[in-house]
PDB file of N, CA and C in Angstrom:
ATOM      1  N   UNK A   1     -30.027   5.426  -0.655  1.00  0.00           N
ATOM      2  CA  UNK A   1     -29.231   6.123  -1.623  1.00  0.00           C
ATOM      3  C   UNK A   1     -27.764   5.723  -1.448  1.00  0.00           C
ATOM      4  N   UNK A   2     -26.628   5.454  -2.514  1.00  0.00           N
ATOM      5  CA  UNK A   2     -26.120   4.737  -2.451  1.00  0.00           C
ATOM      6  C   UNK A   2     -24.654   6.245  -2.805  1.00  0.00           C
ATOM      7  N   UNK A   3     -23.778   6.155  -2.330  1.00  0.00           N
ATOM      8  CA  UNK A   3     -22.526   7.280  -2.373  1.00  0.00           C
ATOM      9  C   UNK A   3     -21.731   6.479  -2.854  1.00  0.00           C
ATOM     10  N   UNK A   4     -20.441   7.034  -3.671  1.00  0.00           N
ATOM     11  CA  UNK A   4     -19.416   6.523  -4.036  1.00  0.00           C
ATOM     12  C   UNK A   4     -18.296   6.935  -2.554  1.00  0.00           C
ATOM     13  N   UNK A   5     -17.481   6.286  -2.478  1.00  0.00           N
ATOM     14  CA  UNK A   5     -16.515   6.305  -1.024  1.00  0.00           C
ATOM     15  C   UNK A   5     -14.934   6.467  -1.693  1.00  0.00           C
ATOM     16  N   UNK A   6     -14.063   7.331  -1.147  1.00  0.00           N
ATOM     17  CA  UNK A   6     -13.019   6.594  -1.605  1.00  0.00           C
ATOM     18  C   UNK A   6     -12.101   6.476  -0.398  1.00  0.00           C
ATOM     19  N   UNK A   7     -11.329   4.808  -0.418  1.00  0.00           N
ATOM     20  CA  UNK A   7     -10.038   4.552   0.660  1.00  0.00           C
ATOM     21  C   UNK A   7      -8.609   5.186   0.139  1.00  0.00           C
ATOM     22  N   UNK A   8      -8.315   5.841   1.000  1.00  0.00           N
ATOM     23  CA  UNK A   8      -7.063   5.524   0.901  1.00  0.00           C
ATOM     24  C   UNK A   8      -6.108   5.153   1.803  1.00  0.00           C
ATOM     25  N   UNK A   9      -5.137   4.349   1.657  1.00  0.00           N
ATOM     26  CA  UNK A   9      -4.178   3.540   2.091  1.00  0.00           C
ATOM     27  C   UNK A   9      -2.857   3.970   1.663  1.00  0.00           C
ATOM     28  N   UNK A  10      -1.898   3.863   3.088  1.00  0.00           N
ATOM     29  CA  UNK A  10      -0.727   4.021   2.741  1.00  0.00           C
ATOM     30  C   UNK A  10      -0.068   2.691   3.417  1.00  0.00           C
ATOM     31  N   UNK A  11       0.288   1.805   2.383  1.00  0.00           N
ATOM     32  CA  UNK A  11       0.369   0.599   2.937  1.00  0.00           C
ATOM     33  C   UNK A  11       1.967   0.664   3.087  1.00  0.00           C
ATOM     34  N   UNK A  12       2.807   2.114   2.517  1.00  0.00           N
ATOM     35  CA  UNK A  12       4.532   1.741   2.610  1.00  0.00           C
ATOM     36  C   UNK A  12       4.633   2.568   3.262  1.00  0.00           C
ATOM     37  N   UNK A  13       3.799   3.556   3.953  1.00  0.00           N
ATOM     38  CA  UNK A  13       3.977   5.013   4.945  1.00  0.00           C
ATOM     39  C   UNK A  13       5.199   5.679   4.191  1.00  0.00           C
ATOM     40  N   UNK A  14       6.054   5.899   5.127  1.00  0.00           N
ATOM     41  CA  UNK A  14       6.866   7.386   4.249  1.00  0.00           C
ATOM     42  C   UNK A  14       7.952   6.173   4.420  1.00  0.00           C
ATOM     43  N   UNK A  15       8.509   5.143   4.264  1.00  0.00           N
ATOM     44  CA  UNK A  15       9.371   4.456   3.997  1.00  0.00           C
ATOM     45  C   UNK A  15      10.249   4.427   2.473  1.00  0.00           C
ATOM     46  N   UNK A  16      11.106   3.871   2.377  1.00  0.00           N
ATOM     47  CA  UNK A  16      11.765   3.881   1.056  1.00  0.00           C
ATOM     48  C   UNK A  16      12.622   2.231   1.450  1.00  0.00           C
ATOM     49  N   UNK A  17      12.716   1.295   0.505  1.00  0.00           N
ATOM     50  CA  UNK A  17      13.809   0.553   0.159  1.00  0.00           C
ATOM     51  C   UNK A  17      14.890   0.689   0.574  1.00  0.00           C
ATOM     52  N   UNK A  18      15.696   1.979   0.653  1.00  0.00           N
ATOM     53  CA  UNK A  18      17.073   1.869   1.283  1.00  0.00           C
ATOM     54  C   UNK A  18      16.726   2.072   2.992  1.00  0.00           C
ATOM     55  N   UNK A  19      15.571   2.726   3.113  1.00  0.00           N
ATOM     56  CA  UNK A  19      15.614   2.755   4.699  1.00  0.00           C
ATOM     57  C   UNK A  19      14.531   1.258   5.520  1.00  0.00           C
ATOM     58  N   UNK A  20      13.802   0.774   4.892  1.00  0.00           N
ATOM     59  CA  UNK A  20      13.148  -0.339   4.893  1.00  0.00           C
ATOM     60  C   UNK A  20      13.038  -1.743   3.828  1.00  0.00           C
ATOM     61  N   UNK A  21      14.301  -2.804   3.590  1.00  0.00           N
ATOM     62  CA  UNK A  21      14.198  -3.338   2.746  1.00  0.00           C
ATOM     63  C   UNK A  21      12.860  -4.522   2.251  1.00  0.00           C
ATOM     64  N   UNK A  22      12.190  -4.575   3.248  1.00  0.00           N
ATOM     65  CA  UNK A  22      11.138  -5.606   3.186  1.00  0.00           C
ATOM     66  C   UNK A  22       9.126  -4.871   2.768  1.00  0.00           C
ATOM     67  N   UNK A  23       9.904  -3.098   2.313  1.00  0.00           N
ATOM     68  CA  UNK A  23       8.430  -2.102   2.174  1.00  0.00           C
ATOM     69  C   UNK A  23       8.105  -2.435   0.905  1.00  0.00           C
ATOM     70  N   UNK A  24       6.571  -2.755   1.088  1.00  0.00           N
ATOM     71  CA  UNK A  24       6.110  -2.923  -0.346  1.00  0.00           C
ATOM     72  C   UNK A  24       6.256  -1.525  -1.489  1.00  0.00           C
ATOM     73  N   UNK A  25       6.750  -2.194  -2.709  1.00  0.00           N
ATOM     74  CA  UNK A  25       6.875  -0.667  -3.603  1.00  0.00           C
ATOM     75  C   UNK A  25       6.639  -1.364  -5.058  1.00  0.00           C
ATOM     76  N   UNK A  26       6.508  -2.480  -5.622  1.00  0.00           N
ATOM     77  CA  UNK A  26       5.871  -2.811  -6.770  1.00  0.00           C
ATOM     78  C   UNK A  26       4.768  -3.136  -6.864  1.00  0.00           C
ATOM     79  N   UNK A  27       3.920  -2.409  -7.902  1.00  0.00           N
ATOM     80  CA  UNK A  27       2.149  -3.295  -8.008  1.00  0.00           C
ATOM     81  C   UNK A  27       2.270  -4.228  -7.292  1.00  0.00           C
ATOM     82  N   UNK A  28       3.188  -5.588  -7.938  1.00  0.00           N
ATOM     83  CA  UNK A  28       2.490  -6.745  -7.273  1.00  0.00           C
ATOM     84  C   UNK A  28       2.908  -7.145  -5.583  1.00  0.00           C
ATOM     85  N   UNK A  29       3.827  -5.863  -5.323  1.00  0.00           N
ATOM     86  CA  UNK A  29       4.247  -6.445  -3.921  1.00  0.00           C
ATOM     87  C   UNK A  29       3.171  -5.820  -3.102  1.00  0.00           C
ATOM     88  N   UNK A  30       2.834  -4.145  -3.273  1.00  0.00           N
ATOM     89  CA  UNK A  30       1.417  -3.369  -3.081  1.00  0.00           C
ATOM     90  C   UNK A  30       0.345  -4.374  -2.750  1.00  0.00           C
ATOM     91  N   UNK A  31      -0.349  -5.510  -3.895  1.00  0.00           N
ATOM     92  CA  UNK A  31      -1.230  -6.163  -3.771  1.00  0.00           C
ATOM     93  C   UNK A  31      -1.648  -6.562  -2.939  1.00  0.00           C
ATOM     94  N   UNK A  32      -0.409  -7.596  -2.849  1.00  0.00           N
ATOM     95  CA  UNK A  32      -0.021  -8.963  -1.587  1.00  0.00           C
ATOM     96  C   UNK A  32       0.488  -8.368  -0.834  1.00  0.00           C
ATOM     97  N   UNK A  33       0.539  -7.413  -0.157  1.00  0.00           N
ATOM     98  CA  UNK A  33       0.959  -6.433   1.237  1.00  0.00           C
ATOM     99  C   UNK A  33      -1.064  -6.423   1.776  1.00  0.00           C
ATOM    100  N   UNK A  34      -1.681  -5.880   1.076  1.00  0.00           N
ATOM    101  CA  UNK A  34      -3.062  -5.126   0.773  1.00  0.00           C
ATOM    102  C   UNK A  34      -4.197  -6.638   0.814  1.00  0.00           C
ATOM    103  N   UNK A  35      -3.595  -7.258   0.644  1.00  0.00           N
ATOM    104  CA  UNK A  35      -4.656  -8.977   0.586  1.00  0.00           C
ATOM    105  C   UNK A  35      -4.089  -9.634   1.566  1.00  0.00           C
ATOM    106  N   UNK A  36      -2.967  -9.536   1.836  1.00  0.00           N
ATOM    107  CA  UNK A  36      -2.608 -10.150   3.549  1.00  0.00           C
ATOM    108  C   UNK A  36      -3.252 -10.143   4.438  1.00  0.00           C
TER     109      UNK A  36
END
């Protein structure tokens, strides 16, 4: 029998841009953070 699952990921933790300039925060930076 087969369940649905769900992940979740916090791939920028509690970071922000002004306190981390290199944290992923656009879809496509999200992605390619997440496929790395």
């Amino acid at each position: 029998m087969s369940r649905k699952v769900w992940i979740e990921v916090a791939l920028n933790g509690a970071w922000t841009r002004a306190q981390q300039p290199n944290v992923p925060v656009t879809p496509d930076e999200l992605i390619a953070d997440a496929l790395a």
